[in-house]
N, C-alpha and C. Protein backbone atom coordinates (compact mmCIF):
# COMPACT_ATOMS: atom_id res chain seq x y z
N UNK A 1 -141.56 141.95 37.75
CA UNK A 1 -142.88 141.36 37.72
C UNK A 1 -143.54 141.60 39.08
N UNK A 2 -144.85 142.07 38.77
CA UNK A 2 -145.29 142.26 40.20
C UNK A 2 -146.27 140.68 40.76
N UNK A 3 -146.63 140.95 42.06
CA UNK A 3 -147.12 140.11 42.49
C UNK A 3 -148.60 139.47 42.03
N UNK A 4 -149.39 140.52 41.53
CA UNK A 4 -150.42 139.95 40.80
C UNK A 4 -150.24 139.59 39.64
N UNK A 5 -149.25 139.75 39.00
CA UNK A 5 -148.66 139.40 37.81
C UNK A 5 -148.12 137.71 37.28
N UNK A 6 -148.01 136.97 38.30
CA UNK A 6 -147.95 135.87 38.79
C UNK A 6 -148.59 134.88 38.55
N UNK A 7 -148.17 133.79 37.29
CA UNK A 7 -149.60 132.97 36.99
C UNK A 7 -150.17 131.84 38.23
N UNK A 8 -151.19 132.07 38.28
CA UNK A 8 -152.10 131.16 39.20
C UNK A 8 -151.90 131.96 40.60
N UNK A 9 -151.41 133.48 40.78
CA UNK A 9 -151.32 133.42 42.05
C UNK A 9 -152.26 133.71 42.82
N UNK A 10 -153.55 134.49 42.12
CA UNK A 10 -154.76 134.48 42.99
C UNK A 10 -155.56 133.19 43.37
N UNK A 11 -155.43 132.40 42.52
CA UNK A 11 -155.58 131.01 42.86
C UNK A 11 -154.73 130.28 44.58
N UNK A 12 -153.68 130.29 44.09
CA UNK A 12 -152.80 130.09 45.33
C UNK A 12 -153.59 130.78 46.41
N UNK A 13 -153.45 132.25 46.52
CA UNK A 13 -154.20 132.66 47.67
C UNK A 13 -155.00 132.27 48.25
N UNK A 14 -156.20 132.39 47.19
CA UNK A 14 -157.66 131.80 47.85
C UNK A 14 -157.57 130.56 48.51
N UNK A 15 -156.71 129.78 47.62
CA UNK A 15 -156.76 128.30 48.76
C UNK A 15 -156.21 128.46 49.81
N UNK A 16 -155.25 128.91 50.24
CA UNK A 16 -154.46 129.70 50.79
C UNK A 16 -155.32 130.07 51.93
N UNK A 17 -156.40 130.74 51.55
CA UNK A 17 -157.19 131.59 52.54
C UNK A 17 -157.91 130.65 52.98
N UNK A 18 -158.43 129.32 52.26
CA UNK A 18 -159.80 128.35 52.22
C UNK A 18 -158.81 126.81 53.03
N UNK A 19 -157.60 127.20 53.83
CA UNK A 19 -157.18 126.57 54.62
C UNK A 19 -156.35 125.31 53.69
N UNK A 20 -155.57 125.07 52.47
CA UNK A 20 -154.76 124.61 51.97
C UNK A 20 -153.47 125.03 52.56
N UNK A 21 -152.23 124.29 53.46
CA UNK A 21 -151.13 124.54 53.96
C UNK A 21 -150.26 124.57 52.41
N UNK A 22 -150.22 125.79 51.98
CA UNK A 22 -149.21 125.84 51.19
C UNK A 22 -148.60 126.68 51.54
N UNK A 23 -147.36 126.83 51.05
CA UNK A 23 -146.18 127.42 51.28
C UNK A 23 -145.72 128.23 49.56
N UNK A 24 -144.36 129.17 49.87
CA UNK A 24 -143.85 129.34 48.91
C UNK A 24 -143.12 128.37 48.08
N UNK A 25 -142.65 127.15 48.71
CA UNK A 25 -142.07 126.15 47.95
C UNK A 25 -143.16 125.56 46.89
N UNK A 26 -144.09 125.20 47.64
CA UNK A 26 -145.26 124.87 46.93
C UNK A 26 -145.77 125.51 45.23
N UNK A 27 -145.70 126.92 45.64
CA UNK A 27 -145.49 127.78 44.55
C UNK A 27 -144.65 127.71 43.43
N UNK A 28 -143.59 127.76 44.10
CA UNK A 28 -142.54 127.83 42.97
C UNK A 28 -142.03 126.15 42.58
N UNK A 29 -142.87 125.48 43.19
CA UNK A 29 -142.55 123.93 42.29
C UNK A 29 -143.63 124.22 41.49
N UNK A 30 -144.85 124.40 40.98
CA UNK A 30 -145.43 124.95 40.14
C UNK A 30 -144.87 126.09 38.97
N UNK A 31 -144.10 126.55 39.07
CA UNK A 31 -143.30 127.76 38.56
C UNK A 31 -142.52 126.72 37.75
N UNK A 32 -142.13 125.78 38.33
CA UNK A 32 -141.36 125.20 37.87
C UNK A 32 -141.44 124.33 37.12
N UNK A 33 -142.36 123.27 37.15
CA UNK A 33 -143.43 122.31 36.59
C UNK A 33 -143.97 123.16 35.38
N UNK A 34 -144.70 124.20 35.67
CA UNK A 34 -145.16 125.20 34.19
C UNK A 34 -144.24 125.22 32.88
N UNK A 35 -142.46 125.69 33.43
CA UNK A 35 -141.47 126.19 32.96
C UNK A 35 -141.08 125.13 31.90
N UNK A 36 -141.35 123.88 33.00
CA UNK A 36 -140.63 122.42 32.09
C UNK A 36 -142.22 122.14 30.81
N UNK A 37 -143.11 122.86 31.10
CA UNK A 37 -144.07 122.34 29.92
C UNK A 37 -145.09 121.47 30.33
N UNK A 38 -145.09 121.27 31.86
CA UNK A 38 -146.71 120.44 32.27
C UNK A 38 -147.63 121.19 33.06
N UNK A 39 -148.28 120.93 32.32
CA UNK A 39 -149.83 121.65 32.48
C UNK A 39 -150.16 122.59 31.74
N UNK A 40 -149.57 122.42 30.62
CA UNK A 40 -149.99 123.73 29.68
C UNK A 40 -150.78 123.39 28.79
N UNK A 41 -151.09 121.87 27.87
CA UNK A 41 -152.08 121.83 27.05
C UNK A 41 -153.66 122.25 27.06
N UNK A 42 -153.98 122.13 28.26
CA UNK A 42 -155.58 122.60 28.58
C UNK A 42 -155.33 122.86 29.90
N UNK A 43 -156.75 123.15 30.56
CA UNK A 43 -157.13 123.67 31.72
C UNK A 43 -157.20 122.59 32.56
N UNK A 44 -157.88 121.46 32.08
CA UNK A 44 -157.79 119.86 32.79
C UNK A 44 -156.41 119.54 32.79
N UNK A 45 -155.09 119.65 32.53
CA UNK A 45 -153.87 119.03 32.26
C UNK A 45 -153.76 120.14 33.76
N UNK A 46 -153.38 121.37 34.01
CA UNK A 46 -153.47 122.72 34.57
C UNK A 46 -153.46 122.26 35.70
N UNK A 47 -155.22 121.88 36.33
CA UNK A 47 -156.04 120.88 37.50
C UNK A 47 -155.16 119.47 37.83
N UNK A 48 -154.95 119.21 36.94
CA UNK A 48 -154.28 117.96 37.44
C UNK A 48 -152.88 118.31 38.18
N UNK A 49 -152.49 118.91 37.14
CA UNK A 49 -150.82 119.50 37.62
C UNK A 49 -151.04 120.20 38.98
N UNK A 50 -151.51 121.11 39.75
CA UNK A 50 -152.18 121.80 40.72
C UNK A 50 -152.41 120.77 41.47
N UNK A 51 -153.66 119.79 41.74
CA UNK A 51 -153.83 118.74 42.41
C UNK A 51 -152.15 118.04 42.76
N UNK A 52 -151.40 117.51 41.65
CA UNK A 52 -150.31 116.93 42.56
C UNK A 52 -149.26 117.44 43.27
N UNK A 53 -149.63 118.82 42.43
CA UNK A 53 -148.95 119.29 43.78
C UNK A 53 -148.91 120.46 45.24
N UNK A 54 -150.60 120.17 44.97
CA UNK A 54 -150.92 120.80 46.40
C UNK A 54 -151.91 120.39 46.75
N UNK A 55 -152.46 119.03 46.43
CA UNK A 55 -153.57 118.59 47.86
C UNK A 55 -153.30 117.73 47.97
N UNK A 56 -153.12 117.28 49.21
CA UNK A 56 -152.85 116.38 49.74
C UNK A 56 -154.09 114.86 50.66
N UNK A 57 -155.12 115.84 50.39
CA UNK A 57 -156.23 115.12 51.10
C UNK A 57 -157.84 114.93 50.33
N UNK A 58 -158.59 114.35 50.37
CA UNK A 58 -159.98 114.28 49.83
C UNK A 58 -160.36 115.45 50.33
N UNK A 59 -160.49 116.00 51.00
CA UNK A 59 -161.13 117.27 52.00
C UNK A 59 -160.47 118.57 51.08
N UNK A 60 -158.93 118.94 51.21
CA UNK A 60 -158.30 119.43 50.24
C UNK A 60 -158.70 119.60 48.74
N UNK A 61 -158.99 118.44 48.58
CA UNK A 61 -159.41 118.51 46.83
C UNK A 61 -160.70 119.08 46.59
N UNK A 62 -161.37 119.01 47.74
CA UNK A 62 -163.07 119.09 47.51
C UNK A 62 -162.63 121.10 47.72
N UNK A 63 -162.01 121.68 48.20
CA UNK A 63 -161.68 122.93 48.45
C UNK A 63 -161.23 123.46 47.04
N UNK A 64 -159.68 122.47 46.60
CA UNK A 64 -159.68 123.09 45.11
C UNK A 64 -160.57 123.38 44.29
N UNK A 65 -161.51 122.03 44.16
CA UNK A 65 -162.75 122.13 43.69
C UNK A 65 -163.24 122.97 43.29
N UNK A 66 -163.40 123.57 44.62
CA UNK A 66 -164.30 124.82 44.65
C UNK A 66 -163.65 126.17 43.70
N UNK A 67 -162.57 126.18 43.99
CA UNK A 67 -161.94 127.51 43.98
C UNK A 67 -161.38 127.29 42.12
N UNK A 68 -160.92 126.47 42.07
CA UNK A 68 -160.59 126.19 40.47
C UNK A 68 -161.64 126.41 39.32
């Protein structure tokens, strides 16, 4: 599997780029969270799942915001 191949990973980036401290752990608890079956019913379930586990701040969220 290549790297763009990767669900949500252009996502990751951009926040990534838009100053969200994530990491690869970060990532792959998402990988993982997906695997077990949360966040898959809709796009709002998706956002939520994402939010807990990578922002950490009001400022943060207002960034996902954007980028989601």
């Amino acid at each position: 599997m290549k790297v763009n191949d990767l669900p949500l990973m252009e996502l990751f980036e951009k926040l990534q780029d838009a100053g969200l401290p994530l990491g690869i752990g970060e990532y792959e608890a998402l990988l993982r969270a997906l695997q077990a079956g949360f966040g898959i019913p809709d796009r709002e379930a998706l956002a939520r799942l994402c939010c807990i586990l990578w922002v950490k701040s009001q400022e943060e969220k207002q960034i996902f915001d954007k980028y989601f």
